[in-house]
Protein backbone atom coordinates (compact mmCIF):
# COMPACT_ATOMS: atom_id res chain seq x y z
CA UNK A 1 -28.54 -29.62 -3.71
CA UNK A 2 -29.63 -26.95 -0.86
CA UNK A 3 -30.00 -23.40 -2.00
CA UNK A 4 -27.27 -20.62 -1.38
CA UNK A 5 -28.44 -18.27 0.67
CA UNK A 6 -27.27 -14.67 1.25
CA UNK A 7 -26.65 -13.32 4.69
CA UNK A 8 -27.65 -9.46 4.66
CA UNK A 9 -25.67 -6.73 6.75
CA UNK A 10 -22.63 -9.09 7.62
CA UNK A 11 -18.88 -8.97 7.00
CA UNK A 12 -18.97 -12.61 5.40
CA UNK A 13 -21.15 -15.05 4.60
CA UNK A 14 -21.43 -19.00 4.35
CA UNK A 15 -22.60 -21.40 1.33
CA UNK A 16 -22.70 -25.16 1.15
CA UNK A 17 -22.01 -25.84 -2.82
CA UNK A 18 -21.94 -29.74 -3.03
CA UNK A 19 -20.70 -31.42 0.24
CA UNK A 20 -18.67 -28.92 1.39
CA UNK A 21 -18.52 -25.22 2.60
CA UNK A 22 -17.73 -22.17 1.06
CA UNK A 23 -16.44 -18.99 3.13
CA UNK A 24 -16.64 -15.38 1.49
CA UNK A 25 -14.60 -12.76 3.97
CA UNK A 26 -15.45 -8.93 3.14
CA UNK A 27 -12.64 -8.00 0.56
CA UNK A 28 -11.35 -5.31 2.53
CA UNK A 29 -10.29 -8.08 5.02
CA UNK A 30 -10.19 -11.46 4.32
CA UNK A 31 -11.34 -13.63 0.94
CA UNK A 32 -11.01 -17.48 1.34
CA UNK A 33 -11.38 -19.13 -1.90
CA UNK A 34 -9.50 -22.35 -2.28
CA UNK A 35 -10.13 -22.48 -5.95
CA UNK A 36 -7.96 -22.65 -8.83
CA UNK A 37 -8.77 -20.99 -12.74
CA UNK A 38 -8.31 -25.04 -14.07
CA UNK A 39 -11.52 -25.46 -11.89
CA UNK A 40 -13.70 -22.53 -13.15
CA UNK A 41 -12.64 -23.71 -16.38
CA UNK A 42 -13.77 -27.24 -15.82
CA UNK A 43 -17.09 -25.87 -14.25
CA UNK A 44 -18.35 -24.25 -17.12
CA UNK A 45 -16.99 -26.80 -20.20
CA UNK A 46 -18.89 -29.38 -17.83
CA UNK A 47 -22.24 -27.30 -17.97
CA UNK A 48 -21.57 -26.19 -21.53
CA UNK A 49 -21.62 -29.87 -22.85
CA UNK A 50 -24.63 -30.60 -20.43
CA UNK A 51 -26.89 -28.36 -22.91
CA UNK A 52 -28.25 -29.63 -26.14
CA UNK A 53 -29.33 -26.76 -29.04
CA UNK A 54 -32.86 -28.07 -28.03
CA UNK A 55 -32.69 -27.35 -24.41
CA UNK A 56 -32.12 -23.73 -24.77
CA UNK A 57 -34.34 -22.75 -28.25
CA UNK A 58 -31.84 -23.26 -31.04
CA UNK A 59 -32.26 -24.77 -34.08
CA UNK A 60 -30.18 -28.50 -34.34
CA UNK A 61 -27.40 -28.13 -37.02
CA UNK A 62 -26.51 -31.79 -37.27
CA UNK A 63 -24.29 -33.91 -35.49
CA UNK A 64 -21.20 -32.23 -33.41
CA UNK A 65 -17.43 -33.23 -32.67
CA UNK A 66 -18.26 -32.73 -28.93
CA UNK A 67 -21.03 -33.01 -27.01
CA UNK A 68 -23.09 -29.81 -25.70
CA UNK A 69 -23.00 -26.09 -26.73
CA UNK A 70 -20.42 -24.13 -28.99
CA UNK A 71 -18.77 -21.40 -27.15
CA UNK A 72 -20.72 -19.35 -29.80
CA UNK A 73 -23.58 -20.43 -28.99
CA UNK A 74 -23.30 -19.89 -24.81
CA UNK A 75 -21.70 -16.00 -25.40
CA UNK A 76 -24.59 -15.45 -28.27
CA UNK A 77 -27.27 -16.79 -25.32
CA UNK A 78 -25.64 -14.49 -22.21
CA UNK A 79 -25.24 -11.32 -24.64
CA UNK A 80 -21.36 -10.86 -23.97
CA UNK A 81 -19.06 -11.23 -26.50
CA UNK A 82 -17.14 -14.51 -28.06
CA UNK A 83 -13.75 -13.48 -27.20
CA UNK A 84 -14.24 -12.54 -23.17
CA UNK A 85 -16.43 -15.51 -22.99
CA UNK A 86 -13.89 -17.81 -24.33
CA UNK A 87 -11.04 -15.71 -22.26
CA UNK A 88 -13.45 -16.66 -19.14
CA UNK A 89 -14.01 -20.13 -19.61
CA UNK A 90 -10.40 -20.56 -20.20
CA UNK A 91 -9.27 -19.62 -16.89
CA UNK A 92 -7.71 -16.45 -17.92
CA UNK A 93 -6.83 -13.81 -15.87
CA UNK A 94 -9.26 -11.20 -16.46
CA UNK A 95 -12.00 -9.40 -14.13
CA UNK A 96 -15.49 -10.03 -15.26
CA UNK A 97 -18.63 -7.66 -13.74
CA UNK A 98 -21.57 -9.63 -11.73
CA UNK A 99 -23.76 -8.84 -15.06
CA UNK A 100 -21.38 -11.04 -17.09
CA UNK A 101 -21.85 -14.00 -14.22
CA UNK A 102 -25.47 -13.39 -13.62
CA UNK A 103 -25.63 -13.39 -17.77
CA UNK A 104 -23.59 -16.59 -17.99
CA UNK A 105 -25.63 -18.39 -15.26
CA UNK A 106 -28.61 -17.93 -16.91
CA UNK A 107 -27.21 -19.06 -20.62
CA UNK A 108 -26.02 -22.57 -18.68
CA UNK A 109 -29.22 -22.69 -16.85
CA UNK A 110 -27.86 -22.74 -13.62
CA UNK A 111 -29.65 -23.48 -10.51
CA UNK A 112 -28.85 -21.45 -7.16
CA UNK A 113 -26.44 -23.38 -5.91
CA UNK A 114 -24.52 -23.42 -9.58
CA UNK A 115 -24.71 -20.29 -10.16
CA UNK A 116 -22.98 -19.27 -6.32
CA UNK A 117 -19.96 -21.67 -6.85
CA UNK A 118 -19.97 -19.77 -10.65
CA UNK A 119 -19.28 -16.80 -8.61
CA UNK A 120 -17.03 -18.34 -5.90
CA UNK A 121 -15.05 -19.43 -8.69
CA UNK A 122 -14.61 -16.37 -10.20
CA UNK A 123 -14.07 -14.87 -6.71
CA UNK A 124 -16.93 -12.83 -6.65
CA UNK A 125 -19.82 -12.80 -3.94
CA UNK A 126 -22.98 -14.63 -5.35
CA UNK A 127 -25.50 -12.04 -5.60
CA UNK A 128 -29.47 -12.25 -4.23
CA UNK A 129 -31.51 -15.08 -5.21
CA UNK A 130 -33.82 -12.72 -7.07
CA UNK A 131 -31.09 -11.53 -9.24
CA UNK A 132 -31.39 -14.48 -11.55
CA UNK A 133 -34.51 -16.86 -10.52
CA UNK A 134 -37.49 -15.49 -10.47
CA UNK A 135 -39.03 -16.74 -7.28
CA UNK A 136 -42.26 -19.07 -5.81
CA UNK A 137 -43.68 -19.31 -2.38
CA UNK A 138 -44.25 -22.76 -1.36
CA UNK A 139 -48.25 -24.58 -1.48
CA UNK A 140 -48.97 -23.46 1.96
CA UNK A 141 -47.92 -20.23 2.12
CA UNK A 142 -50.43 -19.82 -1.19
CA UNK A 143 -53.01 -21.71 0.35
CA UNK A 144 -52.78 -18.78 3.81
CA UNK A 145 -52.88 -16.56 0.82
CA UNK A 146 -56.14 -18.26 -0.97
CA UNK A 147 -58.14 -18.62 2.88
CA UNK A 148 -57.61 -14.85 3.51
CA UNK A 149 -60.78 -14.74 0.98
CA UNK A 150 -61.91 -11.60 2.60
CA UNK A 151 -58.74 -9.59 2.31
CA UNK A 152 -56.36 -9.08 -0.19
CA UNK A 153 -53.27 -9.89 -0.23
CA UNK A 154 -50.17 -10.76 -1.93
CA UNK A 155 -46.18 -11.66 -1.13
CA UNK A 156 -43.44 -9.21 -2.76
CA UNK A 157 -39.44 -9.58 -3.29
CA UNK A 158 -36.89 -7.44 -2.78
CA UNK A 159 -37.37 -5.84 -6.11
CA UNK A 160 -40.80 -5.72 -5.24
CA UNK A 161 -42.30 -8.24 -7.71
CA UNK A 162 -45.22 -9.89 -6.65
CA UNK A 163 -45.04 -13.48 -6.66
CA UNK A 164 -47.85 -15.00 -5.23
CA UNK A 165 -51.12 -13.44 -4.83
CA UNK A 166 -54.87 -14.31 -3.58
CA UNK A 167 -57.97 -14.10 -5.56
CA UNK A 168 -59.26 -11.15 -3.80
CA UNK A 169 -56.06 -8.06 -4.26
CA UNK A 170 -56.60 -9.99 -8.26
CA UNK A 171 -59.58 -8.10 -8.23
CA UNK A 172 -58.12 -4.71 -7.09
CA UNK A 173 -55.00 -4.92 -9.65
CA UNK A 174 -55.84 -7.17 -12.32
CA UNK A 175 -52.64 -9.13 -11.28
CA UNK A 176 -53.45 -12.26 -13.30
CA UNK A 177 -54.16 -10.49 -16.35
CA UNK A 178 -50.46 -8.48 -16.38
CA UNK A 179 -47.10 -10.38 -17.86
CA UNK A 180 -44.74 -11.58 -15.23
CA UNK A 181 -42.45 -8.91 -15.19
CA UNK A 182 -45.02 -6.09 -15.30
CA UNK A 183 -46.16 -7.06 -12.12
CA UNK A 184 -43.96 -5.16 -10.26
CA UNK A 185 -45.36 -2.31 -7.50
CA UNK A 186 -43.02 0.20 -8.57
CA UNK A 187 -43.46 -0.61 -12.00
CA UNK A 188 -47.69 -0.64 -11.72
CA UNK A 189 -47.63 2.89 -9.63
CA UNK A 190 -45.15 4.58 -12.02
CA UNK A 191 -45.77 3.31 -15.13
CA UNK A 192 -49.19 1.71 -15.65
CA UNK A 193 -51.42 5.38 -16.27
CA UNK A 194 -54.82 3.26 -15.99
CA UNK A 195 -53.88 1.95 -12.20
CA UNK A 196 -52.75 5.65 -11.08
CA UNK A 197 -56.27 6.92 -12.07
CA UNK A 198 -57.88 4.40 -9.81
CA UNK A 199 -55.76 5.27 -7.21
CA UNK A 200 -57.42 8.75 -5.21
CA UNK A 201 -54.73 9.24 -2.80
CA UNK A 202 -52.04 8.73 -5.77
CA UNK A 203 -49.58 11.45 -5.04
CA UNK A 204 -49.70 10.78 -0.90
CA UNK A 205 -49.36 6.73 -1.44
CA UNK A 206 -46.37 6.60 -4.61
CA UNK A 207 -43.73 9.11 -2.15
CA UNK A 208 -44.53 6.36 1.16
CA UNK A 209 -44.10 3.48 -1.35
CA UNK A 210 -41.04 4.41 -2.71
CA UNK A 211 -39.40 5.49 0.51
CA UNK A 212 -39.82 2.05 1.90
CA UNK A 213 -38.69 0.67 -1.50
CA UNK A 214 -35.43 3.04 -1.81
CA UNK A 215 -34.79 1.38 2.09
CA UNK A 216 -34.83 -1.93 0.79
CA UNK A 217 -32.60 -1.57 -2.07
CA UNK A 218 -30.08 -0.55 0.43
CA UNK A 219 -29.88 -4.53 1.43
CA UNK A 220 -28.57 -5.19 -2.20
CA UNK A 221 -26.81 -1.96 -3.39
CA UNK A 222 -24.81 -3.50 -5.84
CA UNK A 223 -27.68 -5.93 -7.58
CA UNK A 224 -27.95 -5.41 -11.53
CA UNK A 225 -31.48 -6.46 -11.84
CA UNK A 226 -32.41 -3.86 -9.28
CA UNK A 227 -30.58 -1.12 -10.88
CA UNK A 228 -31.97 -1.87 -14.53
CA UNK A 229 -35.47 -1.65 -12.27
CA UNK A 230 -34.35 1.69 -11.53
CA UNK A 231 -32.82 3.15 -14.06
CA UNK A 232 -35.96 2.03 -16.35
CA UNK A 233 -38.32 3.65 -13.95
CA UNK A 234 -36.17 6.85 -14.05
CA UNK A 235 -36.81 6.85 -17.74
CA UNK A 236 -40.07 6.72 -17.65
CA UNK A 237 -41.17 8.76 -14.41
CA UNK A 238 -40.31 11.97 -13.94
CA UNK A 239 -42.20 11.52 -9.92
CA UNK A 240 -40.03 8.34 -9.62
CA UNK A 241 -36.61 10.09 -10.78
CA UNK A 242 -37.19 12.96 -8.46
CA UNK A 243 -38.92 10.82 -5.21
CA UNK A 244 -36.08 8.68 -5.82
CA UNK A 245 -33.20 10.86 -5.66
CA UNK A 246 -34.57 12.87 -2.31
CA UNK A 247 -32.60 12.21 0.30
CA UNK A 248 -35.29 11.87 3.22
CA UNK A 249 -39.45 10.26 3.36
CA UNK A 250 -41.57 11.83 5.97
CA UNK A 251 -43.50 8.35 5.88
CA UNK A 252 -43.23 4.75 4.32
CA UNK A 253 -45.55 2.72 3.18
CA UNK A 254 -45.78 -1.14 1.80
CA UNK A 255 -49.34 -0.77 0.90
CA UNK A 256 -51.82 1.11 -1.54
CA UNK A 257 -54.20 2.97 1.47
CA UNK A 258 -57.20 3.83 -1.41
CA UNK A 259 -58.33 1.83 -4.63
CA UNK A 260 -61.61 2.61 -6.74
CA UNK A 261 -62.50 -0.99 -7.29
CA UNK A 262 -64.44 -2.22 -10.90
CA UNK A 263 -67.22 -1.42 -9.98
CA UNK A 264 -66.51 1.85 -9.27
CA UNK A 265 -66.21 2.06 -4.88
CA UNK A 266 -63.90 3.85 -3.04
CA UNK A 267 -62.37 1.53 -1.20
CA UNK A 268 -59.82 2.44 1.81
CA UNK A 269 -56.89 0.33 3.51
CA UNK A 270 -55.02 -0.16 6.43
CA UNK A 271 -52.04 -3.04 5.85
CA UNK A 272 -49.89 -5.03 8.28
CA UNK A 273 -46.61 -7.19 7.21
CA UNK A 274 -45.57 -10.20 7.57
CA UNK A 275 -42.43 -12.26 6.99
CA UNK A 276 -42.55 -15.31 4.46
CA UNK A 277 -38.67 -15.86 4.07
CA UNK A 278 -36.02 -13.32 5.92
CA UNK A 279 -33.40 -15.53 3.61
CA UNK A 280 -35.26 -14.15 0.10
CA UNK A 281 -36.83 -11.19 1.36
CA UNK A 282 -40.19 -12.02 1.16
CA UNK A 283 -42.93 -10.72 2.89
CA UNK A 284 -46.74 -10.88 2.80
CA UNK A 285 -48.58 -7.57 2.61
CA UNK A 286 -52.27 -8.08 3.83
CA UNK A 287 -54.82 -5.44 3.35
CA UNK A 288 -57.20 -4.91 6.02
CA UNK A 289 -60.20 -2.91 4.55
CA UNK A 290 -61.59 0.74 6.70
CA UNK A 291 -65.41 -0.03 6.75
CA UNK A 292 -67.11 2.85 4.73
CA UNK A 293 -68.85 6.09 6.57
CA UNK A 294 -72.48 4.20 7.00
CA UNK A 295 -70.69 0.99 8.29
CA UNK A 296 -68.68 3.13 11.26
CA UNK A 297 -72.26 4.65 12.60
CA UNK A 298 -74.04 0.98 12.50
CA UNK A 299 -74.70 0.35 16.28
């Protein structure tokens, strides 16, 4: 089944669920969803039964009148409660937020192209890939990543999650070493205290950073995932509430420009861009290292 992809900064966008196409027109206009509540219904019963106790961590309890998941069971998984989970899988008429889909897709385990009819159906717009998969890069793109031994480098998301990383930025962060969702940019300048004291130009690199990180949640306004990001960060950054809510950046930035390595050298950088996937927002951010003082006045 092809993946749904989202179409940034347009007044509609196109999926292919299945073998045929879905249209979503900008509310304010136009919505085109030939779909009834006795299918949204039959969309998630189908996916329900799919799911054994097994497949999701819970504990067998014997054998079952019907096949699959309780309702219980699915609205204990998402975090939502029994009685607007049952109302939603009945086809009632009620308005659910894109939390409640993106916490119902995950519960069903649904893959991108489930969880964007799940939406259609409920006649909302599927939200950014990111929101609820965490993403890969394909083996070549690693493999660019693994022969640019020299310099470091790594590919981020729009949340700004690194995904894929080479051997030598490893060294720099300690990227390998961190749990998944701790290796996060935002969340390693704002909230890890033992990176920011290996970072010497700290207070001129996190303002650049977060400018060009404020610009690109502007592509997904309305994504939960990146507003629990940044209301977490708020929390625990008093730089990052304040950067955050200033209107204006002199400068932005998509790379650290100083790092004191292990073993203790100052190490300078210079960083150039590239695009992996326009589709998922992902881009490559390769650091070019300044040679040091004595290297500049070799002949």
């Amino acid at each position: 089944m092809p993946p749904c992809r989202r179409t940034v900064g347009t007044t509609s966008s196109c999926y292919n669920i299945g073998s045929y196409p879905v249209t979503w027109s900008n509310p304010l206009t136009n919505r085109t969803l030939a779909r009834t509540r006795s299918d949204l219904s039959d969309f998630l019963i189908r996916h329900r039964r799919r799911l054994t106790p097994a497949d999701v961590g819970l504990a067998s309890t014997g054998r079952r009148r019907t096949p699959g998941l309780r309702r219980e069971e699915v609205a204990a998984l998402a975090g939502v409660g029994l009685t607007w989970y049952t109302w939603f899988e009945q086809g009632r008429d009620i308005q659910v937020s894109e939390d409640f889909l993106l916490k119902v897709s995950k519960a069903l385990r649904l893959d991108d192209a489930e969880c964007c009819h799940l939406f259609l159906l409920a006649h909302r717009r599927p939200p950014p890939l990111e929101d609820y998969q965490w993403l890969s890069v394909s083996p070549l793109i690693q493999q660019m990543l693994d022969d640019l031994a020299a310099r470091p480098a790594c590919v981020v998301n729009l949340r700004w999650d690194v995904i894929a990383w080479n051997a030598a930025i490893d060294r720099l962060l300690g990227l390998s070493g961190r749990e998944q969702a701790d290796r996060n940019i935002m969340r390693m300048l704002f909230a890890d205290p033992d990176l920011r004291r290996r970072l010497p130009a700290w207070h001129r690199d996190a303002p650049r950073l977060l400018a060009q990180f404020r610009y690109d949640v502007a592509a997904a306004p309305e994504s939960p995932v990146l507003a629990s990001l940044i209301g977490e960060l708020k929390s625990l950054s008093a730089d990052f509430r304040r950067w955050f809510e200033q209107p204006t950046m002199d400068s932005y930035s998509r790379g650290i420009s100083a790092v004191i390595d292990p073993h203790g050298r100052h190490r300078t950088f210079r960083h150039e861009v590239l695009t992996v996937d326009e589709h998922r927002h992902l881009r490559m951010v390769v650091y070019f290292e300044d040679p040091s003082p004595a290297e500049k006045r070799d002949p």
